[in-house]
C-alpha atoms as a PDB file:
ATOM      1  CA  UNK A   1     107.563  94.798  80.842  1.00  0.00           C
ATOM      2  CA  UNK A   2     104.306  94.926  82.445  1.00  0.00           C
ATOM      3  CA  UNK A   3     101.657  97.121  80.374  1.00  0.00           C
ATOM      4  CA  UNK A   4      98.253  99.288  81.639  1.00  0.00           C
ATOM      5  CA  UNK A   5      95.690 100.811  79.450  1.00  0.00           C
ATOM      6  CA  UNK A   6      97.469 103.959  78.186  1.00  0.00           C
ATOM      7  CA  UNK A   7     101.025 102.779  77.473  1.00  0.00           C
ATOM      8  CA  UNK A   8     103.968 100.554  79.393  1.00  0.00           C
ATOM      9  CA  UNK A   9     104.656 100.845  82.986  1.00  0.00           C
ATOM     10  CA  UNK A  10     107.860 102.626  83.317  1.00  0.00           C
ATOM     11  CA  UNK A  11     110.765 101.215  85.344  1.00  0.00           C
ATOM     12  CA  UNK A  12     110.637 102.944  88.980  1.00  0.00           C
ATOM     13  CA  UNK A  13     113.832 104.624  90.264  1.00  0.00           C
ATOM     14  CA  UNK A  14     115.393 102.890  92.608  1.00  0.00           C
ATOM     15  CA  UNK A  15     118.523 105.074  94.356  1.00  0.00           C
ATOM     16  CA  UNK A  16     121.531 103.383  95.634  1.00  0.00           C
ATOM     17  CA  UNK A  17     123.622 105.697  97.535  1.00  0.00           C
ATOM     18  CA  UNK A  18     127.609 104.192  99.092  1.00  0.00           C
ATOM     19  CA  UNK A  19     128.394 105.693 102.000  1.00  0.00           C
ATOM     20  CA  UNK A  20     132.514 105.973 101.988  1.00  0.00           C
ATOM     21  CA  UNK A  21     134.699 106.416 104.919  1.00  0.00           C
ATOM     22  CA  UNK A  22     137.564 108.329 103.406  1.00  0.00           C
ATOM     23  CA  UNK A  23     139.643 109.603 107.125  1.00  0.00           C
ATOM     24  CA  UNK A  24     142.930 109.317 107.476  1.00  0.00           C
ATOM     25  CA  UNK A  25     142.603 105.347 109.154  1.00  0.00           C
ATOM     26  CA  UNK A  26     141.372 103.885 106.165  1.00  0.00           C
ATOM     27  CA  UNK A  27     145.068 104.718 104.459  1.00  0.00           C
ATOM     28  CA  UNK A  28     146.397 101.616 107.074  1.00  0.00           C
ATOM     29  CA  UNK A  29     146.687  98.537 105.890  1.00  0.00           C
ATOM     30  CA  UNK A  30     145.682  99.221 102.608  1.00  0.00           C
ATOM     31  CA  UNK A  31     142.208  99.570 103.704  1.00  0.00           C
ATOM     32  CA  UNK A  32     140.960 102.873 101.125  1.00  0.00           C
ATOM     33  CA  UNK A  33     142.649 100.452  98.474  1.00  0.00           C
ATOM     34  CA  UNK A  34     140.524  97.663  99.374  1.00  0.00           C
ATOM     35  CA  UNK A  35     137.178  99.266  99.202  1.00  0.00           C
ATOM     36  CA  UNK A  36     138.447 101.050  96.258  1.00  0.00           C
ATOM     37  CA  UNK A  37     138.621  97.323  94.120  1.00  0.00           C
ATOM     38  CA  UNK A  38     135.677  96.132  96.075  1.00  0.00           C
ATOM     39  CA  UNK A  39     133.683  98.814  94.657  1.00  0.00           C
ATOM     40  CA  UNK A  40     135.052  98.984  91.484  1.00  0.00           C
ATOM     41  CA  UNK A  41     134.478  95.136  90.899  1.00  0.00           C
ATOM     42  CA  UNK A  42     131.136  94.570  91.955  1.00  0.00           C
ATOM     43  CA  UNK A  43     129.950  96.827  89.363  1.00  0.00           C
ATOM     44  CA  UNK A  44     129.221  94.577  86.348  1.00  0.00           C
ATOM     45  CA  UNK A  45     127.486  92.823  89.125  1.00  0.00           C
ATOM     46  CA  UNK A  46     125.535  95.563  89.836  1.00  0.00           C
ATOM     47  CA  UNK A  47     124.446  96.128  86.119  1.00  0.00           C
ATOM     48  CA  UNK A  48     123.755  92.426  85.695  1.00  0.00           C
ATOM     49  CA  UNK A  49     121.051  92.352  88.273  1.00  0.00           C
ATOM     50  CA  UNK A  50     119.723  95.750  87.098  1.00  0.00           C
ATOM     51  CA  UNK A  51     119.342  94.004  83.645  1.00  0.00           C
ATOM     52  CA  UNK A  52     117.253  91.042  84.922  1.00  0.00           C
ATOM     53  CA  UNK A  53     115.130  93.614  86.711  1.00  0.00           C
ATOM     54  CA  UNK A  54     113.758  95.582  84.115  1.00  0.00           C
ATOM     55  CA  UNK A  55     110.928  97.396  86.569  1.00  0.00           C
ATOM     56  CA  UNK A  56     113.580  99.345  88.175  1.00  0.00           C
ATOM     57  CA  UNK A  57     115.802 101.998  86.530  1.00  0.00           C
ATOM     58  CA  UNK A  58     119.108 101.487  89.120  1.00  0.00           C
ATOM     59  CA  UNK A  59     120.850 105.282  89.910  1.00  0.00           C
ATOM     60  CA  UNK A  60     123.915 104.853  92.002  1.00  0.00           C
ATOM     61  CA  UNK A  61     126.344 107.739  93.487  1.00  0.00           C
ATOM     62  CA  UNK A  62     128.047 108.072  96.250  1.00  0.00           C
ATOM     63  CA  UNK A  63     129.197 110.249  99.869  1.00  0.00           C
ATOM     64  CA  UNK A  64     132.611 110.687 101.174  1.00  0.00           C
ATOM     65  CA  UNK A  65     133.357 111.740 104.572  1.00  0.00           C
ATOM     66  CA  UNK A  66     136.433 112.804 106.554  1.00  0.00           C
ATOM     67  CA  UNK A  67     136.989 116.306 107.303  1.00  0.00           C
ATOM     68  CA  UNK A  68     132.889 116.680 106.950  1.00  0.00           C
ATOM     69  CA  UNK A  69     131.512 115.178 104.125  1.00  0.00           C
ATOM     70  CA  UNK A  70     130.981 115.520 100.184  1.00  0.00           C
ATOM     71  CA  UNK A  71     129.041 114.211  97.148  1.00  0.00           C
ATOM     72  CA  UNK A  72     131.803 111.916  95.510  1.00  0.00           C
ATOM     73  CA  UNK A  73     129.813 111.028  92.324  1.00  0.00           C
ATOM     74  CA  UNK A  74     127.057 113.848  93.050  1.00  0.00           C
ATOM     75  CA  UNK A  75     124.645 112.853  90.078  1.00  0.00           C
ATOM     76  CA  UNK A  76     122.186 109.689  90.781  1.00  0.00           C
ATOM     77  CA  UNK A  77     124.148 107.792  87.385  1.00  0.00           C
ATOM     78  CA  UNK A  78     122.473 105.175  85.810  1.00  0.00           C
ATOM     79  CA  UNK A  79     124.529 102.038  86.336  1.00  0.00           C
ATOM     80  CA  UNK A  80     125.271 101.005  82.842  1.00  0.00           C
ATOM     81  CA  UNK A  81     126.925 104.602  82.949  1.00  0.00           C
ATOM     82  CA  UNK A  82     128.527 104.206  86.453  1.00  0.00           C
ATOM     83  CA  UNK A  83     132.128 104.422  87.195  1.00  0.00           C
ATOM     84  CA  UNK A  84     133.977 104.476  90.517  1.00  0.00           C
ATOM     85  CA  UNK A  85     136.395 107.483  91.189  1.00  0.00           C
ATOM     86  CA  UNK A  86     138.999 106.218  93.622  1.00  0.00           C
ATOM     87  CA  UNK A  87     139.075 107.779  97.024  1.00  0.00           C
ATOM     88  CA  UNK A  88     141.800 108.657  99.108  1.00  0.00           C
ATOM     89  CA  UNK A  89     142.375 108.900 102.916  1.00  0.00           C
ATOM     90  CA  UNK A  90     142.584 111.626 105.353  1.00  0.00           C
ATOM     91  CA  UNK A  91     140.931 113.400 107.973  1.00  0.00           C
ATOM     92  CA  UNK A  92     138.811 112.796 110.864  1.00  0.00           C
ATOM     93  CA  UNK A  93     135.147 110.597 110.495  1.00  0.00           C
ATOM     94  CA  UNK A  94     132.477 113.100 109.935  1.00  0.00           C
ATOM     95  CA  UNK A  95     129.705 110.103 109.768  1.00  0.00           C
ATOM     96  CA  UNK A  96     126.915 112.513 110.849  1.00  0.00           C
ATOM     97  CA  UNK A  97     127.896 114.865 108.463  1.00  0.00           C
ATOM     98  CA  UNK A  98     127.396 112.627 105.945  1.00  0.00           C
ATOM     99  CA  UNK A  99     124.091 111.441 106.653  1.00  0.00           C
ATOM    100  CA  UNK A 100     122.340 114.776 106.738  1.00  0.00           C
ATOM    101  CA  UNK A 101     123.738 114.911 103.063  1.00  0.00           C
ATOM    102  CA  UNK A 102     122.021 111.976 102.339  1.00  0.00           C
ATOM    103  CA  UNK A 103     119.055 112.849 103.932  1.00  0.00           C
ATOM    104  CA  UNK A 104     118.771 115.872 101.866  1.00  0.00           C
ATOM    105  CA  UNK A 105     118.810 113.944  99.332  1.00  0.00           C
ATOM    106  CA  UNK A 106     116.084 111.673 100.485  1.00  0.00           C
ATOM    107  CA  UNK A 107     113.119 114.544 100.663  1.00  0.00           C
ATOM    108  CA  UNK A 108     110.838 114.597  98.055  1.00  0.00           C
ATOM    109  CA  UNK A 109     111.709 116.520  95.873  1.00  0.00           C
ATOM    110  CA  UNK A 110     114.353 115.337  94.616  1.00  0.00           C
ATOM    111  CA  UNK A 111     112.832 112.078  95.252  1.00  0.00           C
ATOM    112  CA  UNK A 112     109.659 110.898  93.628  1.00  0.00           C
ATOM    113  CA  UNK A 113     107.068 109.359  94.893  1.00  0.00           C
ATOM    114  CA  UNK A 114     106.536 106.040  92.931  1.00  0.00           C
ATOM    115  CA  UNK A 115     110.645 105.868  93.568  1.00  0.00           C
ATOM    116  CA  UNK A 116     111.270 101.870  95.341  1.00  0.00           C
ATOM    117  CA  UNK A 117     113.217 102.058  98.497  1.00  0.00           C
ATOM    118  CA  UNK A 118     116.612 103.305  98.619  1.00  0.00           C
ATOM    119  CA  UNK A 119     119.399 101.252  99.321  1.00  0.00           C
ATOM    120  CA  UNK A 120     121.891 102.808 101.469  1.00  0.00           C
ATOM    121  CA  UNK A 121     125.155 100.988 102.209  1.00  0.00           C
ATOM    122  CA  UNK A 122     127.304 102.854 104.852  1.00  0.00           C
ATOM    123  CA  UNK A 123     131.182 101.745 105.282  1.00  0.00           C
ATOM    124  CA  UNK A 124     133.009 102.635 107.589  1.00  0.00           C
ATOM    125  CA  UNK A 125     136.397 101.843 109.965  1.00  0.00           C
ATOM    126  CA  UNK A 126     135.963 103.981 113.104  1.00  0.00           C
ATOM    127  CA  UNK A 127     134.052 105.755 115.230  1.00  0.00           C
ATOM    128  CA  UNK A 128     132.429 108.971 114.051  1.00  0.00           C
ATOM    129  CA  UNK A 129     133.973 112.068 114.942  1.00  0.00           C
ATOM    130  CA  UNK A 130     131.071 114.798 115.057  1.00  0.00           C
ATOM    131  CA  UNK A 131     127.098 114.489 115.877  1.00  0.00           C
ATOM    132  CA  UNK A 132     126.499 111.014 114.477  1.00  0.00           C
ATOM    133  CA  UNK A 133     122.974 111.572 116.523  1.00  0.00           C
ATOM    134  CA  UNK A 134     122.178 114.487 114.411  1.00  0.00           C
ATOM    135  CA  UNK A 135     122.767 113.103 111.371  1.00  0.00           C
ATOM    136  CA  UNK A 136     121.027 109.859 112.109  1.00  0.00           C
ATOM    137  CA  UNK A 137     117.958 111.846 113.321  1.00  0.00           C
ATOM    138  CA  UNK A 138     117.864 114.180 110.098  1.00  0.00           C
ATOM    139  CA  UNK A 139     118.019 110.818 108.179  1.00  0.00           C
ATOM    140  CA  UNK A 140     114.629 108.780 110.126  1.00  0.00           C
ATOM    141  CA  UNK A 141     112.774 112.088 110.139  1.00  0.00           C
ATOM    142  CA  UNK A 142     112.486 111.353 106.122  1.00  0.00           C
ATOM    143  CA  UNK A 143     110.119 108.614 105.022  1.00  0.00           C
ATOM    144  CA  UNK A 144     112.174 107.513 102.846  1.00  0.00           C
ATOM    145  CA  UNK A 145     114.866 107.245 104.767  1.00  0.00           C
ATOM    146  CA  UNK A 146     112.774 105.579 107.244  1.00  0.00           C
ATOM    147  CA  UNK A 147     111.965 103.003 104.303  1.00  0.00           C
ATOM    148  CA  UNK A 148     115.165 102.731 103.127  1.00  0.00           C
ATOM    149  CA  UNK A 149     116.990  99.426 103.201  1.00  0.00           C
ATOM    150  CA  UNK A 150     120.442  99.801 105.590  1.00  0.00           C
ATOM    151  CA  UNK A 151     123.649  97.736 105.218  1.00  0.00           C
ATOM    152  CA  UNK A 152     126.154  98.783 107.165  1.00  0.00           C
ATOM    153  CA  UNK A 153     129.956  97.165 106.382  1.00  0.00           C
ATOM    154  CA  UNK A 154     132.998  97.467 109.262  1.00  0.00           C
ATOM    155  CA  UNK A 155     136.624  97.545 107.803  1.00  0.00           C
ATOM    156  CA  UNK A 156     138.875  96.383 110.581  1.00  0.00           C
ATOM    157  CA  UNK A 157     138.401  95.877 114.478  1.00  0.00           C
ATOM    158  CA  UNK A 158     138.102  99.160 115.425  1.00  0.00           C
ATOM    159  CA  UNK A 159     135.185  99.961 114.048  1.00  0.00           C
ATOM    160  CA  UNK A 160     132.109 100.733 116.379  1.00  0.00           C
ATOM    161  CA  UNK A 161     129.748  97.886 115.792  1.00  0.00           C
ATOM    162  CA  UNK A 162     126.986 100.043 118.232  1.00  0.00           C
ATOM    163  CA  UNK A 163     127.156 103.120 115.879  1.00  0.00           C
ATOM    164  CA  UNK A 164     126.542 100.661 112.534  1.00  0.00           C
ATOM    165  CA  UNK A 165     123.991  98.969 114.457  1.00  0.00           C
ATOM    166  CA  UNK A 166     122.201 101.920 115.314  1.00  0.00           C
ATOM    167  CA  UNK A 167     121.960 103.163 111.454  1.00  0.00           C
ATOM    168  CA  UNK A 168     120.967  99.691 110.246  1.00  0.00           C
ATOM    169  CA  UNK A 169     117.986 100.539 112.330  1.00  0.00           C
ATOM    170  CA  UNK A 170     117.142  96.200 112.627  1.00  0.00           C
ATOM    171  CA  UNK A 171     118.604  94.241 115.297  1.00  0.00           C
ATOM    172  CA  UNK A 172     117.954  91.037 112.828  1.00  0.00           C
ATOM    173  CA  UNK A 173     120.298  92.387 110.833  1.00  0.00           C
ATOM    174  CA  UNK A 174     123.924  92.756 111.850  1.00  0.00           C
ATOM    175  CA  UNK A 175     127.123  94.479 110.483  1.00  0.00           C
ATOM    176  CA  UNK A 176     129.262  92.477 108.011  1.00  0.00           C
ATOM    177  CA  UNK A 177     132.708  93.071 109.605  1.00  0.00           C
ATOM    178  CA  UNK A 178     135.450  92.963 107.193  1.00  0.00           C
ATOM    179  CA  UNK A 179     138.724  91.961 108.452  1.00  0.00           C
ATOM    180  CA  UNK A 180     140.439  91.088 104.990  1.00  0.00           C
ATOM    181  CA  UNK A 181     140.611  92.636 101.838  1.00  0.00           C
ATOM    182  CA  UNK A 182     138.840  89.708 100.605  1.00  0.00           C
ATOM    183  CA  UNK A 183     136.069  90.157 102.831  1.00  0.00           C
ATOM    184  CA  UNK A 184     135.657  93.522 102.270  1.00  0.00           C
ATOM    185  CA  UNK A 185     135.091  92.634  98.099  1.00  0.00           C
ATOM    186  CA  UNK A 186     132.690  89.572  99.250  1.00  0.00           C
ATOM    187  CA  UNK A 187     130.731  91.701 101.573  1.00  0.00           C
ATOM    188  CA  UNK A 188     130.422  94.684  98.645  1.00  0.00           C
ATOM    189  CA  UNK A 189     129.507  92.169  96.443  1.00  0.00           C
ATOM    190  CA  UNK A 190     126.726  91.114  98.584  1.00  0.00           C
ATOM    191  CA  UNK A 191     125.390  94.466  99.523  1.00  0.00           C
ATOM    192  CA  UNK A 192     125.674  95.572  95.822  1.00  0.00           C
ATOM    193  CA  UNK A 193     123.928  92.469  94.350  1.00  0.00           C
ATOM    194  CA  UNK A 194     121.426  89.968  96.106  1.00  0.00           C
ATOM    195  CA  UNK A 195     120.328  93.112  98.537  1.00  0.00           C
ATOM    196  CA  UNK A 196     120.005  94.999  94.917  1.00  0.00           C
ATOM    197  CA  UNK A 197     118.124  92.010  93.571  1.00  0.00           C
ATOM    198  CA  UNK A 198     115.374  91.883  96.500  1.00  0.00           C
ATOM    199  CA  UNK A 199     115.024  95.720  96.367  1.00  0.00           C
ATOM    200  CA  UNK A 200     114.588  95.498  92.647  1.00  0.00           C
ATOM    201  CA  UNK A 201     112.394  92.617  92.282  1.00  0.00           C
ATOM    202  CA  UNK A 202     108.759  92.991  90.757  1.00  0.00           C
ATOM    203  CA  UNK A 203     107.027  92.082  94.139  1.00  0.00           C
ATOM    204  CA  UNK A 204     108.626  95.251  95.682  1.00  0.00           C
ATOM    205  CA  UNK A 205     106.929  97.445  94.173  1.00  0.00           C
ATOM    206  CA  UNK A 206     103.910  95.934  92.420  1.00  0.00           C
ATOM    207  CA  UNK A 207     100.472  97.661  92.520  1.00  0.00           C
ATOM    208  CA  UNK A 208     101.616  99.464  95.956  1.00  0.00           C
ATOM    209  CA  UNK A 209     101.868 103.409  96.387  1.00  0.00           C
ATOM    210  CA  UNK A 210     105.488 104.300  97.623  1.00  0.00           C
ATOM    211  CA  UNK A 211     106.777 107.152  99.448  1.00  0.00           C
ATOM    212  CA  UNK A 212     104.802 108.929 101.636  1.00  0.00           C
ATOM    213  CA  UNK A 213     101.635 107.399 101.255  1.00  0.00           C
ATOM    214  CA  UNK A 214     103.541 104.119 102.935  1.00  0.00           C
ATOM    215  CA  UNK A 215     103.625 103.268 106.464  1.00  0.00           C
ATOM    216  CA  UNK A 216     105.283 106.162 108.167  1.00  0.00           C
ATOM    217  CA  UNK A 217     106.701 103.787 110.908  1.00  0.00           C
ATOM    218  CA  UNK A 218     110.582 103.658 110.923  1.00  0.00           C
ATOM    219  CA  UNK A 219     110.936 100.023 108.320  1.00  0.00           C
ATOM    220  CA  UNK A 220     114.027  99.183 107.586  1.00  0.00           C
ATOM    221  CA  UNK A 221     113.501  96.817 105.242  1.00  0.00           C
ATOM    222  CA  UNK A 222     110.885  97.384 102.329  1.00  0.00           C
ATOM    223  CA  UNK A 223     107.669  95.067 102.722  1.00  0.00           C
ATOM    224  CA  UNK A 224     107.795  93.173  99.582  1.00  0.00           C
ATOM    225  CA  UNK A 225     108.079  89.272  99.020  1.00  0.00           C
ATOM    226  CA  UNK A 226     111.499  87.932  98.382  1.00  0.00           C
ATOM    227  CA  UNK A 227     112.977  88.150  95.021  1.00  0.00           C
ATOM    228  CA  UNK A 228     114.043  84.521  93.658  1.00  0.00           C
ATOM    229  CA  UNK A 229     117.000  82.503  94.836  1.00  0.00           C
ATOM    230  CA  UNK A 230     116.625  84.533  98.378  1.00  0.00           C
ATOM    231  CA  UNK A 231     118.082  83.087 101.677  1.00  0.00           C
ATOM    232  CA  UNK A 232     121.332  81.366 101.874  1.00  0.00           C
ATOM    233  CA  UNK A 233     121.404  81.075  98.154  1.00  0.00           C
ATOM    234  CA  UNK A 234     121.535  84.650  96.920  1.00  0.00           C
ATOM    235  CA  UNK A 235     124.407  85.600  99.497  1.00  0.00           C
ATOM    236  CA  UNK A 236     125.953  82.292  97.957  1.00  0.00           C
ATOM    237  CA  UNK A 237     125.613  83.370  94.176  1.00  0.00           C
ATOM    238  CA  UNK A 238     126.562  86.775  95.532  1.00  0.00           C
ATOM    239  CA  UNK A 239     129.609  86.041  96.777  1.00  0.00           C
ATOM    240  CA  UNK A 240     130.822  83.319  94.167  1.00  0.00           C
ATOM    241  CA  UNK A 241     129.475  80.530  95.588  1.00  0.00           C
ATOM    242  CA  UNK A 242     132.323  79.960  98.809  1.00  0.00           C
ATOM    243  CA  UNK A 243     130.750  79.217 101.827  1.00  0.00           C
ATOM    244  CA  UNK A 244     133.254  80.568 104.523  1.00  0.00           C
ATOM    245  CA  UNK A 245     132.243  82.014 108.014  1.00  0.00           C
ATOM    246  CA  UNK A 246     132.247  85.425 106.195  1.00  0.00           C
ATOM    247  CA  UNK A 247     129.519  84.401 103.963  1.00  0.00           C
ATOM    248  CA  UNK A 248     127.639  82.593 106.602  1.00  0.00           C
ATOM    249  CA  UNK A 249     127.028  86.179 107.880  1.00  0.00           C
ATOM    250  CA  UNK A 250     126.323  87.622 104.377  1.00  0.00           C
ATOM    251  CA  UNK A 251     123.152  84.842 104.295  1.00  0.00           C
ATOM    252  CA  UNK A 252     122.049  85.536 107.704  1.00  0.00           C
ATOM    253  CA  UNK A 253     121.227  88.760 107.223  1.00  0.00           C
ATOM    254  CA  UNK A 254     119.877  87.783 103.112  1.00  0.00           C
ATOM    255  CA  UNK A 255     117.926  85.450 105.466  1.00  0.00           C
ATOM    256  CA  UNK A 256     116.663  87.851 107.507  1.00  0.00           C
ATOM    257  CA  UNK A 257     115.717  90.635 104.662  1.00  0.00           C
ATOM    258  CA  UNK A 258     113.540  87.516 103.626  1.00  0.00           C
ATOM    259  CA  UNK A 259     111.883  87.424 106.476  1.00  0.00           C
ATOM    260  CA  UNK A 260     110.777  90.815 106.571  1.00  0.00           C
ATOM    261  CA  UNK A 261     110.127  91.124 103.014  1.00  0.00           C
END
């Protein structure tokens, strides 16, 4: 690990946050099943790329939301510790709801200010039932929800691709639309590894201040240089290596976090 007069550098916190559709939809075609293993399968992912990355200490919970929304794991969990409490469907799709709980999260405090840039990863089957505007406003008016990086994942076809877009917040990067239960654990996998590998690499945070004292503009995407194996690689390794239309969209939008890193 890198050292300063004085002592080691310590590993920066880096928060990854799910955002979980739990309404009563996601109970059709197995759907709440399927992000259930997705999730629960790309952890040892997860905690291999938080291994290689030593300069960031990797905290991961999560947000349900149906009937308004909830903490689901409430404490940011260190992911060597992290394990995934199956949801279950009901309910409407209180999407704004949710976000304001994030964004609460997001002020400083809690947050620190030499924390890297969340990674927020919102998925989601249907259109949002109550003030997705709100929520989506309470989450830009924090910088670092402004600097956060946002993936968005569809389940299904009816799914509103506008709403996603909107929180994503980049019109370089798209939606992953998930149509299968196996694209649903490749596009998990994605988010929760080579996006996690970029927002973890030593260039992201390296002699930079963070928080606050960043660019207040709303940016998506960190500015940082890519980590290694970027591109159409990383979404490759990422999602085992298969190169199906699926994926091709997976290392687009790696492609594009490139660019703007």
């Amino acid at each position: 690990m890198s050292r300063r007069p004085g002592g080691e550098l310590a590993s920066r916190p880096l928060h990854f946050i799910w955002i979980a559709d739990s309404s009563g939809s996601m109970e059709q075609d197995g759907k709440i099943q399927a992000l259930n293993t997705a999730i629960r399968e790309a952890i040892p992912h997860m905690r291999k790329v938080a291994e290689d990355n030593p300069n960031a200490q990797v905290l991961v919970r999560a947000v349900k939301f149906s009937n308004g929304a909830q903490w689901h794991i409430t404490q940011p969990t260190p992911v060597a510790d992290f394990a995934w409490a199956d949801l279950a469907a009901e309910g409407e799709t209180d999407m704004g709801k949710a976000l304001e709980l994030v964004a609460e999260q997001l002020k400083m405090p809690p947050m620190s200010e030499r924390a890297l840039p969340p990674v927020l990863v919102l998925v989601s089957d249907g259109q949002p039932t109550d003030d997705f505007e709100s929520g989506l406003k309470a989450l830009m008016e924090q910088p670092w929800g402004k600097k956060a990086v946002r993936i968005a994942i569809s389940i299904g076809r009816d799914a509103d691709p506008e709403v996603l877009q909107r929180f994503i917040g980049n019109t370089e990067l798209k939606p992953l639309a998930a149509n299968s239960p196996e694209a649903l654990v490749r596009h998990i996998k994605w988010a929760s590894t080579a996006v996690l590998k970029s927002a973890s690499s030593p260039a992201a945070g390296a002699d930079k201040p963070a928080g606050v004292d960043a660019p207040t503009t709303p940016v998506p995407i960190p500015t940082a240089a890519p980590a290694p194996g970027g591109g159409a690689q990383a979404a490759a390794a990422a999602t085992g290596g298969s190169q199906t239309p699926v994926d091709d969209e997976a290392a687009n939008n790696q492609q594009t976090i490139d660019d703007v890193w």
